[in-house]
Protein backbone atom coordinates (compact mmCIF):
# COMPACT_ATOMS: atom_id res chain seq x y z
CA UNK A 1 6.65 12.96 -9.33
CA UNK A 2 9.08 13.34 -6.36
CA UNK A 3 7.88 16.08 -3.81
CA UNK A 4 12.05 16.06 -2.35
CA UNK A 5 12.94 17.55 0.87
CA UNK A 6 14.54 21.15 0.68
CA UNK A 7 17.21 20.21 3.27
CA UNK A 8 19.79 17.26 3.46
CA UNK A 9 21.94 16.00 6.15
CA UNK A 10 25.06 18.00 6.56
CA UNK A 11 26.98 14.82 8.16
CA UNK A 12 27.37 12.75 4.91
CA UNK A 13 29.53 12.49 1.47
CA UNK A 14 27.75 14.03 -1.66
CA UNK A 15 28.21 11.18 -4.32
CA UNK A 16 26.73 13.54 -6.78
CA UNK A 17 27.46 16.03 -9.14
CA UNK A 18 27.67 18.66 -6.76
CA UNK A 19 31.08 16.90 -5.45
CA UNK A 20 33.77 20.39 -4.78
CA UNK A 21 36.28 20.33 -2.47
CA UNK A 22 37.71 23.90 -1.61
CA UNK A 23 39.75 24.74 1.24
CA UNK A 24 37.75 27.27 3.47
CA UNK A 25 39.41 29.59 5.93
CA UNK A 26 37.52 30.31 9.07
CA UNK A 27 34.89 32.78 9.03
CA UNK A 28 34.49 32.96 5.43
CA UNK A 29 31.17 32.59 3.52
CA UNK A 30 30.56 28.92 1.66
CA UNK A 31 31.53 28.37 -1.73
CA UNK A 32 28.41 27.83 -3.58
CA UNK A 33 28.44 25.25 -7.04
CA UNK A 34 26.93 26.08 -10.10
CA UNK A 35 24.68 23.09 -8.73
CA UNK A 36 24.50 24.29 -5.26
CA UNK A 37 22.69 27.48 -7.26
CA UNK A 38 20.97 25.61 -9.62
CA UNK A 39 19.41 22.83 -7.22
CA UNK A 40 17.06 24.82 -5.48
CA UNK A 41 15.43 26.30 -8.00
CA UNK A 42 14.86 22.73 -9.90
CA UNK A 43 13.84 21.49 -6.43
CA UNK A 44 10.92 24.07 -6.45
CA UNK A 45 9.90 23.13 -10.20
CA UNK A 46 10.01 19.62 -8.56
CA UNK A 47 7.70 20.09 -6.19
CA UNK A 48 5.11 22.06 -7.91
CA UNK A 49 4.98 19.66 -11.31
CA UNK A 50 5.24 16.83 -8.93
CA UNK A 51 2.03 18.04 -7.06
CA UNK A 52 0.56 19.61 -9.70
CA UNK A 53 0.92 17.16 -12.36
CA UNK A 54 1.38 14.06 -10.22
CA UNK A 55 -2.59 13.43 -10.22
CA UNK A 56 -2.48 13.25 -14.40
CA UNK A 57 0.41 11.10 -14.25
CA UNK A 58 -1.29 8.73 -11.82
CA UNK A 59 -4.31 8.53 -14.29
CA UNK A 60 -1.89 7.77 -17.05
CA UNK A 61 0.19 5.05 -14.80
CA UNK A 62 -2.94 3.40 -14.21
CA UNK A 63 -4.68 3.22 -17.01
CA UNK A 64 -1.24 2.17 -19.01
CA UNK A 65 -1.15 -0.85 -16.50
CA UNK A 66 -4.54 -1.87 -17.41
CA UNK A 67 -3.57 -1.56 -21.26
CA UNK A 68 -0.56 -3.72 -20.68
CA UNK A 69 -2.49 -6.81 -19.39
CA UNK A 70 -4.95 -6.67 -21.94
CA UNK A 71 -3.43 -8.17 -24.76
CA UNK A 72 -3.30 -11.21 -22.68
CA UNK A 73 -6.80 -10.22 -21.49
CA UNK A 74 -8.06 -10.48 -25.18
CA UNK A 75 -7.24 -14.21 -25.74
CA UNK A 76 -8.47 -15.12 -23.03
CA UNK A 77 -11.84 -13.31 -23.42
CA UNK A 78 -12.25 -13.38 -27.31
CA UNK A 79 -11.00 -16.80 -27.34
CA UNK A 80 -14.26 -18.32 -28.74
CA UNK A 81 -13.87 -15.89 -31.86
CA UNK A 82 -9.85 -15.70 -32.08
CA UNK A 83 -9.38 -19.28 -32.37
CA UNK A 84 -10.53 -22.28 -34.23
CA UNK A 85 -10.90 -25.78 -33.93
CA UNK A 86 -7.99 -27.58 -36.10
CA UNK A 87 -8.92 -29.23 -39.04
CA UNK A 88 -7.01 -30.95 -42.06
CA UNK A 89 -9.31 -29.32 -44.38
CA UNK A 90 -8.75 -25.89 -45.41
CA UNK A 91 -11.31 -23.51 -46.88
CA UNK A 92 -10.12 -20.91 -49.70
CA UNK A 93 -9.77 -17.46 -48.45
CA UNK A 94 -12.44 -15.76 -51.18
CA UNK A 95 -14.91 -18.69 -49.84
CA UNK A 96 -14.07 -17.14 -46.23
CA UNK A 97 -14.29 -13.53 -47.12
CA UNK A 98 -17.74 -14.10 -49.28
CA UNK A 99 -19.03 -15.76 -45.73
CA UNK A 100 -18.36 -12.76 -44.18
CA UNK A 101 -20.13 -11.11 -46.68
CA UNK A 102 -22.96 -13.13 -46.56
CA UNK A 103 -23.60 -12.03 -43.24
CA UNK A 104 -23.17 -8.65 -43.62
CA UNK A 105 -24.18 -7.42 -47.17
CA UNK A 106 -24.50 -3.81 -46.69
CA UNK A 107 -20.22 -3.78 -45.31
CA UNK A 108 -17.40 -2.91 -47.54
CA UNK A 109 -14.50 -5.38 -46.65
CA UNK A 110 -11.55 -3.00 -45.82
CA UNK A 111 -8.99 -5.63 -45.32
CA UNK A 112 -8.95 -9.49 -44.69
CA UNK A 113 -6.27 -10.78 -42.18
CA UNK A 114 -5.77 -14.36 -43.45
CA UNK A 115 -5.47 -17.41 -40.48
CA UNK A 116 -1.37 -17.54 -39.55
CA UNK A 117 -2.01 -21.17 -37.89
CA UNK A 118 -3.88 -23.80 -38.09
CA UNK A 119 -5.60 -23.18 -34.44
CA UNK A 120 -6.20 -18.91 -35.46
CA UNK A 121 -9.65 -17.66 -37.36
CA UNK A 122 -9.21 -15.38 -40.26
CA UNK A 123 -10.48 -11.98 -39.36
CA UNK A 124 -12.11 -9.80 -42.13
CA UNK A 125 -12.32 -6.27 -41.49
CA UNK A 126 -15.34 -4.46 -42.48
CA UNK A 127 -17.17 -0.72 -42.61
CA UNK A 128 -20.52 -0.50 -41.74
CA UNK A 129 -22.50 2.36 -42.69
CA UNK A 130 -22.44 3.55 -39.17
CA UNK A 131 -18.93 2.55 -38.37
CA UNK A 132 -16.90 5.51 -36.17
CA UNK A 133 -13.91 6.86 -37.86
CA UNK A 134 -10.64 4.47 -37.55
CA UNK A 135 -13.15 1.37 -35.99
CA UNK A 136 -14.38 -1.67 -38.61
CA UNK A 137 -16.64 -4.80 -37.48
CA UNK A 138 -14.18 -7.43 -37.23
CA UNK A 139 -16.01 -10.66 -38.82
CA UNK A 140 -13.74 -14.39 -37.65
CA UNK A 141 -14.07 -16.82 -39.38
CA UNK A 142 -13.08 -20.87 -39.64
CA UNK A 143 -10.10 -21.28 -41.83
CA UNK A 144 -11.06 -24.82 -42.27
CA UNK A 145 -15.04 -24.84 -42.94
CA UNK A 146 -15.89 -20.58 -44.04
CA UNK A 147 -18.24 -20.80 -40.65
CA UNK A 148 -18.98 -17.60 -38.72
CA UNK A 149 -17.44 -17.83 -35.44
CA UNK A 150 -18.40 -14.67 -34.18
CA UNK A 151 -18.16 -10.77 -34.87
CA UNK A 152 -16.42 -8.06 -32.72
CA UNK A 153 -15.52 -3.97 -33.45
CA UNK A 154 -12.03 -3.55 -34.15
CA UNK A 155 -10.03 -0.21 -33.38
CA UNK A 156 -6.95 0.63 -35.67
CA UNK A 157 -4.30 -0.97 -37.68
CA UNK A 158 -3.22 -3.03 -34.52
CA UNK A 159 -6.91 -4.35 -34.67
CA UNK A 160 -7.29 -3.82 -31.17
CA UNK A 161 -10.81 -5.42 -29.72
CA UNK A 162 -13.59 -4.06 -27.53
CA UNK A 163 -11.64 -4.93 -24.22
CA UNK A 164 -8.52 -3.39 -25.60
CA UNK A 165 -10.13 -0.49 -27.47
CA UNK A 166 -12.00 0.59 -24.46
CA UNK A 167 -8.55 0.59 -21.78
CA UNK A 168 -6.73 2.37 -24.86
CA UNK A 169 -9.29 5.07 -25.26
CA UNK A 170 -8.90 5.80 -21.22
CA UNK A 171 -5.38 5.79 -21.52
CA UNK A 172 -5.93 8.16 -24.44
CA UNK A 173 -8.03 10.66 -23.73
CA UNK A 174 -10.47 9.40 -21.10
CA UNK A 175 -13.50 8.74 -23.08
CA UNK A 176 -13.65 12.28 -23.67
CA UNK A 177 -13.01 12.50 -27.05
CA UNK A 178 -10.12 14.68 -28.46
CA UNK A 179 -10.59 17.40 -25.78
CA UNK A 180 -9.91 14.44 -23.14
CA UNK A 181 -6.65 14.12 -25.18
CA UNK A 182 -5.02 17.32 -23.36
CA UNK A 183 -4.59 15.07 -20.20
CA UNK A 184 -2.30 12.64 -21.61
CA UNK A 185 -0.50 15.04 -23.87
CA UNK A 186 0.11 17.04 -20.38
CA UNK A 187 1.41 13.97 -18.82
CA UNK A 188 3.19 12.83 -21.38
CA UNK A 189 5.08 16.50 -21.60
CA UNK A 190 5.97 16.63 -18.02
CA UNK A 191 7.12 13.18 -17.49
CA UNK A 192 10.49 13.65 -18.85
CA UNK A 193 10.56 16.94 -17.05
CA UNK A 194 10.26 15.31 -13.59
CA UNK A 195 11.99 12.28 -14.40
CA UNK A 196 14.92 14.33 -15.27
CA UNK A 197 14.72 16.84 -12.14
CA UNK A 198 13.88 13.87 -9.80
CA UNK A 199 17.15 12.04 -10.86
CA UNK A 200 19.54 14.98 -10.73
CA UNK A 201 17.98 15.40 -7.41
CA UNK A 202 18.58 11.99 -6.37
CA UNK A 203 22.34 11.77 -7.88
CA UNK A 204 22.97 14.97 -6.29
CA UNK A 205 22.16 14.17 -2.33
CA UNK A 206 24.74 13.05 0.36
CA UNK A 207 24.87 9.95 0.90
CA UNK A 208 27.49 6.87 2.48
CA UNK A 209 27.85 5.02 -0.68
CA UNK A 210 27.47 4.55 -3.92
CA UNK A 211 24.85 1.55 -3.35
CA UNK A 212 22.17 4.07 -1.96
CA UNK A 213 21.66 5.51 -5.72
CA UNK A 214 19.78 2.06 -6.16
CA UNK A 215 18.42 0.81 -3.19
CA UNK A 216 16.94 2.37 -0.55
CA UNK A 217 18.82 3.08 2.89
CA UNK A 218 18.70 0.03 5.22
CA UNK A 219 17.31 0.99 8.98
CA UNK A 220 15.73 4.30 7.43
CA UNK A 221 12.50 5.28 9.30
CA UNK A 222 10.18 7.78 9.06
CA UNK A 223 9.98 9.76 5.92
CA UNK A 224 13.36 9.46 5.61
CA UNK A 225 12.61 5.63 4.34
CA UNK A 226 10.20 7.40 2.09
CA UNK A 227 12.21 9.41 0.18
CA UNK A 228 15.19 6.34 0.08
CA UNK A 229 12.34 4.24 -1.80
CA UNK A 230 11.50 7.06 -3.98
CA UNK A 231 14.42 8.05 -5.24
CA UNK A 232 15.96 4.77 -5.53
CA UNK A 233 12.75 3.20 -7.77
CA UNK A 234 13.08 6.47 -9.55
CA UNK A 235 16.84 6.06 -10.36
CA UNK A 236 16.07 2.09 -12.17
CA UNK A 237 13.00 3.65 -13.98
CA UNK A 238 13.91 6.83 -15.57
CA UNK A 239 14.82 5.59 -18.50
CA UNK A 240 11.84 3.83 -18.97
CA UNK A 241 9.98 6.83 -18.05
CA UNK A 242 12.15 9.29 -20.68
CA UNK A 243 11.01 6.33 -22.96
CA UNK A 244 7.77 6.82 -22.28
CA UNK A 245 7.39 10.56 -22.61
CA UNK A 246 9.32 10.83 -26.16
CA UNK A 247 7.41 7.78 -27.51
CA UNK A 248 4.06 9.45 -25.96
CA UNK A 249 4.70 12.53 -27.51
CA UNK A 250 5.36 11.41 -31.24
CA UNK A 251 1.47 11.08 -31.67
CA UNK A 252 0.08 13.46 -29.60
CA UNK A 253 -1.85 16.14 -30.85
CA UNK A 254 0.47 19.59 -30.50
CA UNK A 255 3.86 18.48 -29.69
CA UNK A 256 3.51 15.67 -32.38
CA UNK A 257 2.43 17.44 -35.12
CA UNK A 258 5.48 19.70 -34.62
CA UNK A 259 7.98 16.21 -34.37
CA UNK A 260 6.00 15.16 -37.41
CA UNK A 261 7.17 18.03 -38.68
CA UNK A 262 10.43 17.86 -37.89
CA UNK A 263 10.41 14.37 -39.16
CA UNK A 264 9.52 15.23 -42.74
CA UNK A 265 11.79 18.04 -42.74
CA UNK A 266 15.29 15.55 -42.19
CA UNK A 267 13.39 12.85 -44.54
CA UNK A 268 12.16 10.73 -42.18
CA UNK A 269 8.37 10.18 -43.45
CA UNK A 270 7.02 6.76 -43.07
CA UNK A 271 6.79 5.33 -46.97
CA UNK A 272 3.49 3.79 -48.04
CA UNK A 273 3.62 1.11 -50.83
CA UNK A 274 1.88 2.11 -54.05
CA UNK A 275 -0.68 0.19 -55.30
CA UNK A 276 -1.88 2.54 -58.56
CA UNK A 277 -2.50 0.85 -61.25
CA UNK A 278 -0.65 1.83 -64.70
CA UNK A 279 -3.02 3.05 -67.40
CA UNK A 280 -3.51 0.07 -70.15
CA UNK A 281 -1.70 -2.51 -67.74
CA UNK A 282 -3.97 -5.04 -66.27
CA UNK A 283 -7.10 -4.27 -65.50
CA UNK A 284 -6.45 -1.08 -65.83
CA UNK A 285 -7.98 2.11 -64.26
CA UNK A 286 -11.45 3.23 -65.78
CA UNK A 287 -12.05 -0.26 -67.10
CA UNK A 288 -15.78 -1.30 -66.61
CA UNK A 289 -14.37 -4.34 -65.23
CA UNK A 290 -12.43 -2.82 -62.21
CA UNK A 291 -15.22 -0.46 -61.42
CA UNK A 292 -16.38 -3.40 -59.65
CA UNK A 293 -13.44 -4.29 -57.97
CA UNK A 294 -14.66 -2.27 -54.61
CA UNK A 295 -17.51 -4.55 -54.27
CA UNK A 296 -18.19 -8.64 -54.50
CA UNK A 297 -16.07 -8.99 -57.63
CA UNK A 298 -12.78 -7.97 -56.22
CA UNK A 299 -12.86 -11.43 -54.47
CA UNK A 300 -14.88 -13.70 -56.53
CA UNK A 301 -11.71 -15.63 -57.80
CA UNK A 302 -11.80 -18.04 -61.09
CA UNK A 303 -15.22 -18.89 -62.22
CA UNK A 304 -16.45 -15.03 -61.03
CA UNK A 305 -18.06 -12.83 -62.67
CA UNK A 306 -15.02 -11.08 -63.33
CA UNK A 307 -12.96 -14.13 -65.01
CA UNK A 308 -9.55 -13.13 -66.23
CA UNK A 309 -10.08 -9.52 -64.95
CA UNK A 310 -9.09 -10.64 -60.89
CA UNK A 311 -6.94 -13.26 -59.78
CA UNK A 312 -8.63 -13.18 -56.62
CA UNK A 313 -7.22 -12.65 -52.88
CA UNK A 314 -6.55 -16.09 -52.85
CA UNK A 315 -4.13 -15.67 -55.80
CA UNK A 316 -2.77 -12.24 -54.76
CA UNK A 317 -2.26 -13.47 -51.58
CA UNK A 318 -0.27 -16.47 -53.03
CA UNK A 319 1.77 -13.83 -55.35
CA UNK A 320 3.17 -11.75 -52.13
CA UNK A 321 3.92 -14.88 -50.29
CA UNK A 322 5.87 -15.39 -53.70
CA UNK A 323 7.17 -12.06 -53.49
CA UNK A 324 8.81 -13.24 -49.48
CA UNK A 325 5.73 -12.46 -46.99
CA UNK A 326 5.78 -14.66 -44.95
CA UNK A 327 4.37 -14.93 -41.84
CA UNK A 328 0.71 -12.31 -40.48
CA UNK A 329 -0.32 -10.35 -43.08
CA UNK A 330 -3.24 -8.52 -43.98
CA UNK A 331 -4.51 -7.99 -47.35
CA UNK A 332 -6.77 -5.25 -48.82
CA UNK A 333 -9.21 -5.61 -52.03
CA UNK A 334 -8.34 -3.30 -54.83
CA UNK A 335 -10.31 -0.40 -55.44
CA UNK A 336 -11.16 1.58 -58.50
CA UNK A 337 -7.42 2.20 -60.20
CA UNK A 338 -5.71 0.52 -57.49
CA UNK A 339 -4.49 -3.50 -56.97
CA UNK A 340 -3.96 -5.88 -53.81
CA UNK A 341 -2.05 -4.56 -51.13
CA UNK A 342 -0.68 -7.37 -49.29
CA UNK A 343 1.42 -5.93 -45.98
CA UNK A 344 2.87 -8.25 -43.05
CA UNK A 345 2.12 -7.18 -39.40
CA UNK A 346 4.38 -8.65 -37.42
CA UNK A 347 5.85 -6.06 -35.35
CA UNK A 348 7.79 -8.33 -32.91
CA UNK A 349 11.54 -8.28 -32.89
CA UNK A 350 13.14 -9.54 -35.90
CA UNK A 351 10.08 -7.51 -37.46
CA UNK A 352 8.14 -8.32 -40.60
CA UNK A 353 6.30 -5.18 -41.94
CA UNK A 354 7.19 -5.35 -45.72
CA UNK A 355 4.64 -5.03 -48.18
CA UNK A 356 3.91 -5.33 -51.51
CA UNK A 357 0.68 -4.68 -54.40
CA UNK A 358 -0.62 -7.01 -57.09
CA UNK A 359 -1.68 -6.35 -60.07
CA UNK A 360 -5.51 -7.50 -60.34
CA UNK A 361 -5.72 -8.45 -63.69
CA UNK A 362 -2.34 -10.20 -63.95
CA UNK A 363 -1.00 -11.18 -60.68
CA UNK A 364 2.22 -9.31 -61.38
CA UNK A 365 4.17 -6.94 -58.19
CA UNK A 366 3.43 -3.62 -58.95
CA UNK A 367 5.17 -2.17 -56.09
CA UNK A 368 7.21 -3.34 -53.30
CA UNK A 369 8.57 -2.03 -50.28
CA UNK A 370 10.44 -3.00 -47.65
CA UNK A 371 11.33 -2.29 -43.88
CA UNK A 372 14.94 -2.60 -44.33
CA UNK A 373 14.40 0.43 -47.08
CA UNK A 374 12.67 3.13 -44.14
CA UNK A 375 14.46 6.17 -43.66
CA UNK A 376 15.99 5.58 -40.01
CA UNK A 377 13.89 8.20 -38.31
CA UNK A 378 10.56 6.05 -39.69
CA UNK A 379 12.16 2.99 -38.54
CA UNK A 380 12.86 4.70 -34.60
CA UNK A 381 9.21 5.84 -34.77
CA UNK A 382 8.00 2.84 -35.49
CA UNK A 383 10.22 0.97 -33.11
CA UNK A 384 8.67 3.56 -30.46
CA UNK A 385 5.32 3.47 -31.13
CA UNK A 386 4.91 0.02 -31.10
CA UNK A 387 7.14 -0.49 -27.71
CA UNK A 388 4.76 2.28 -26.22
CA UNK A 389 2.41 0.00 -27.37
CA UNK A 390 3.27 -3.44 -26.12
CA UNK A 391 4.29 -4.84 -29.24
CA UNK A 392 7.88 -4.82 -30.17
CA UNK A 393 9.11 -7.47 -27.70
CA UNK A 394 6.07 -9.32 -27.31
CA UNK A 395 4.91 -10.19 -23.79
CA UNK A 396 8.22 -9.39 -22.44
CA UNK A 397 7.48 -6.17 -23.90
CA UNK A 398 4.26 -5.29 -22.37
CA UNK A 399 5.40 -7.48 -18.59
CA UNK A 400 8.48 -4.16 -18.83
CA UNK A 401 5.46 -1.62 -19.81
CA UNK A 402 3.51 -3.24 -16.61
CA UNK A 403 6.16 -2.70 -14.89
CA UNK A 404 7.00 1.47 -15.26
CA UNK A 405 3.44 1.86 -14.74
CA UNK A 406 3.62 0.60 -11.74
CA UNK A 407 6.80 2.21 -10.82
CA UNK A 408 5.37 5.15 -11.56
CA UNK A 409 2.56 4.54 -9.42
CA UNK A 410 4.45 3.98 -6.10
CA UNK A 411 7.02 6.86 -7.08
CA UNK A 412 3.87 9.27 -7.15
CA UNK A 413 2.37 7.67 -4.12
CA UNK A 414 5.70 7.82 -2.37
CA UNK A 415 6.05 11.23 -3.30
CA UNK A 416 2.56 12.75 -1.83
CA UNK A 417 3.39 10.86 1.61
CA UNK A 418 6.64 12.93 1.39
CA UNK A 419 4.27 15.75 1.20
CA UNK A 420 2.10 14.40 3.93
CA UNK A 421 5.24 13.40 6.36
CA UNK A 422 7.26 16.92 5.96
CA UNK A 423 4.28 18.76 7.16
CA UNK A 424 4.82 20.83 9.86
CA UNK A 425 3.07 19.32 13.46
CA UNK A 426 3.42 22.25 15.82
CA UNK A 427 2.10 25.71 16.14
CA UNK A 428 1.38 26.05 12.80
CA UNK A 429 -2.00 25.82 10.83
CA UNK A 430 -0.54 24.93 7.44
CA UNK A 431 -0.98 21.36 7.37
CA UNK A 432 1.10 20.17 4.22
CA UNK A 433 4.63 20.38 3.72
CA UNK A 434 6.27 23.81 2.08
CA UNK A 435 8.33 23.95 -1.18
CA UNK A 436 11.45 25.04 -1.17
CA UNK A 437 11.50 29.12 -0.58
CA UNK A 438 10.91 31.74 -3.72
CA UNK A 439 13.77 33.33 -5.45
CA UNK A 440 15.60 30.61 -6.20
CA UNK A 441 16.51 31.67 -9.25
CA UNK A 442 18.40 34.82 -8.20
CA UNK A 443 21.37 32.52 -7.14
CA UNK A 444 21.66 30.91 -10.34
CA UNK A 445 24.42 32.20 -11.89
CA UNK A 446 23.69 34.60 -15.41
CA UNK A 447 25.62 32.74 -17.51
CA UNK A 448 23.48 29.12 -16.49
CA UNK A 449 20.35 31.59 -15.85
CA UNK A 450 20.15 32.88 -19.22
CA UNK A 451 20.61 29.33 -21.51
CA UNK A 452 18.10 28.08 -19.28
CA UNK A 453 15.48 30.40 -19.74
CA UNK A 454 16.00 29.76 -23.45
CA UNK A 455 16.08 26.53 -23.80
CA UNK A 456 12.65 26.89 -21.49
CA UNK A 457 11.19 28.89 -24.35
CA UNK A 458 11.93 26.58 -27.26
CA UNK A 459 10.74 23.40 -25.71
CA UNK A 460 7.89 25.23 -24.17
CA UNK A 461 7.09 26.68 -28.36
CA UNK A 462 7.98 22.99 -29.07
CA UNK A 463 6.00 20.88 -26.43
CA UNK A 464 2.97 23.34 -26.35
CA UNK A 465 1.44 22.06 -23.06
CA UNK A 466 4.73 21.90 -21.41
CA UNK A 467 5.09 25.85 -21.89
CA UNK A 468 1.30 27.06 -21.27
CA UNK A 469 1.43 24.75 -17.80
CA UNK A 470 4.43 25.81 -16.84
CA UNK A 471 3.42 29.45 -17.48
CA UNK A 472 0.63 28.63 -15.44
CA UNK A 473 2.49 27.32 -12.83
CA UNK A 474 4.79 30.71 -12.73
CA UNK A 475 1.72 32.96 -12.60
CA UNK A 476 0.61 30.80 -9.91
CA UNK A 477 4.00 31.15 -7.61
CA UNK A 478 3.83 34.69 -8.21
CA UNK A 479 0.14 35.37 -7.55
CA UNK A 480 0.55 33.53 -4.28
CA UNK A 481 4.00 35.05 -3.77
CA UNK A 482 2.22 38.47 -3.86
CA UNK A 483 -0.49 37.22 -1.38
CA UNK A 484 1.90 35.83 1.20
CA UNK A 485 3.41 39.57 0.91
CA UNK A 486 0.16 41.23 1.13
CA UNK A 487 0.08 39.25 4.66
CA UNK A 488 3.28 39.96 5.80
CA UNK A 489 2.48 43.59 5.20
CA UNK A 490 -0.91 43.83 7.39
């Protein structure tokens, strides 16, 4: 995001890595770092990813603000259906669902999320025949009294409303659909890539003190003040922003199928309980009984037309409770050959995400499985995803993601004015400011040149947007390094 200056002040201590004292005689040439080479060239790949890339990351920044204030957003404006009036009587949970049912009889319930409180409606997720893929009606209902309190689309397994659903899909891809997706797969592959530049930058200038790296220069003007606000925001959020990126990437499109790749290769899959039923156990698989199980029956509970073939939810529900699941959960009707699958969804720090199936016809655990047991690499994803998300810490959580985006936002801001306030004034007709000058890399040093150009090449084949932009953005120097020539020349 920064757009740095390509010249520093020659009266101040470096601070930075690029630190060297060496005794100079008089008349002899400067002793250049392996920094001193390297710096100019990630200066220019500063300046054109920043500029280049600066306007996808500002899309990004601003619709992830948006998506961090609108889990807050939701219960305010959802509050009607979310919660319910408190009551000492409580209504059974197959009584709930067949409400729901009741009011939409052409739905297939997908899952029921039972009331956690006394003051919260229980949501039961359905599939209408023209639901879009990954989105279910969302019917709430009273806890207390099986009334309808209102309906609502729900988006994913974080069940995600319209408000939420609609800032998530801009964040996502725009409202464009999986094409749109390419923006924030771009953004989320450069981020790290000018994060990282910007902050060796940053460590790397002259400066008085130490104190500079993190606040900005006191009695600084001009667009020297600029930069000292940059770099200085940019130095408390790049972690954040490294964050960010890595957790952005994991389910992308490209680069994330080739981490989910990765991932299954060292054994780090996400498990999935298993709720397949045992031939001859139960109501067993093929049984005329639990062909029915996908529709009304599955929830009918004693007394329904499938007596001592289904407990019920109610029962299931009451066996994984049994079983330690406490807390949210959500719980999903059997289907044909399958029982109960009863999972919690708290993902709040200490987490609850165990799960467990029932057995339909006898209330027994078939399977169980528990967070504690995920392979570490499922466990960091999951930890990821949800803190990309907002949900790991809570509010706290999504007050920090509130927070980078709007780093981010003045950092990019900050950066164009940079731009704007190093252009040159005076008998000149360019009217922005120039990056730093072409052939950079010839200084570099074989021996850094050459690792660098290969590690280039494997993230590039590994973060496929990364490479074909930055291709781009070589072709680009070059085609307007040839032009500026072709000038020169004539």
């Amino acid at each position: 995001m920064a757009i740095d200056d390509p010249v520093q002040g020659a009266d101040t201590p470096r601070t930075g890595p690029a630190t060297k004292k060496t005794d100079k005689k008089p008349g002899a040439a400067p002793a250049t770092t392996t920094w001193g080479a390297v710096r100019p060239l990630v200066l220019r790949l500063h300046f054109y990813a920043g500029l280049l890339v600066a306007p996808l990351l500002l899309i990004a920044a601003v619709s992830g603000l948006l998506y961090s204030l609108s889990y807050q957003a939701e219960k305010i404006v959802y509050r009607q259906e979310l919660r319910s009036p408190d009551s000492d009587r409580t209504a059974m949970l197959s009584q709930q669902v067949d409400a729901a049912r009741a009011e939409h009889p052409d739905g297939e319930v997908t899952a029921v999320w039972p009331s956690s409180d006394d003051e919260e409606s229980t949501r039961v997720l359905m599939t209408m025949p023209d639901s879009e893929e990954s989105k279910s009606l969302a019917v709430f209902v009273d806890p207390h009294t099986a009334q309808i309190r209102g309906e609502l689309d729900s988006y994913g397994s974080s069940g995600a409303l319209p408000l939420r659903t609609w800032l998530s899909e801009l964040h996502r891809h725009l409202h464009l659909g999986e094409p749109g997706r390419i923006y924030s797969e771009t953004a989320a592959s450069w981020l790290w890539v000018v994060a990282l530049g910007g902050l060796l930058l940053w460590i790397g200038r002259r400066r008085t003190s130490k104190r500079a790296l993190l606040r900005p220069e006191r009695g600084a003007t001009g667009r020297r003040r600029t930069l000292t606000r940059h770099g200085s925001l940019g130095m408390w959020a790049a972690t954040g922003f490294l964050l960010l990126s890595a957790t952005g990437l994991t389910w992308s499109t490209y680069a994330g199928a080739n981490i989910g790749a990765v991932q299954d290769q060292l054994g780090g899959a996400t498990p999935a309980v298993s709720a397949e039923l045992k031939s001859g156990g139960g109501a067993g698989a093929g049984s005329g009984a639990h062909e029915e199980h996908e529709g009304h029956g599955g929830d009918s509970g004693p007394g329904g037309d499938h007596e001592g073939m289904d407990i019920g939810i109610d029962n299931a529900l009451t066996a994984a409770r049994q079983a330690g699941l406490d807390g949210p959960v959500s719980v999903k009707p059997p289907a044909e050959g399958t029982g109960y699958v009863v999972a919690q969804r708290d993902s709040t720090v200490p987490v609850r995400l165990d799960s467990v199936s029932v057995d339909p016809g006898t209330g027994l655990i078939i399977d169980e499985l528990r967070f504690a047991d995920y392979p570490l690499l499922a466990k960091l994803t999951r930890f990821g995803i949800d803190a990309h998300m907002g949900l790991t810490f809570g509010l706290v959580n999504q007050l920090l993601l509130a927070a980078l985006a709007l780093s981010l936002i003045l950092i990019i801001v900050w950066g164009y004015r940079m731009w704007w306030q190093r252009r040159p004034t005076q008998d000149r007709t360019l009217g922005v400011g120039k990056p730093m000058a072409r052939g950079a890399w010839r200084k570099v040093p074989l021996s850094v040149l050459l690792p660098l150009i290969a590690a280039a090449a494997l993230v590039g084949w590994f973060v496929p947007l990364l490479g074909i932009t930055l291709v781009a953005f070589l072709l680009l120097d070059m085609g307007l390094g040839a032009a500026a020539r072709a000038r020169a020349r004539t």
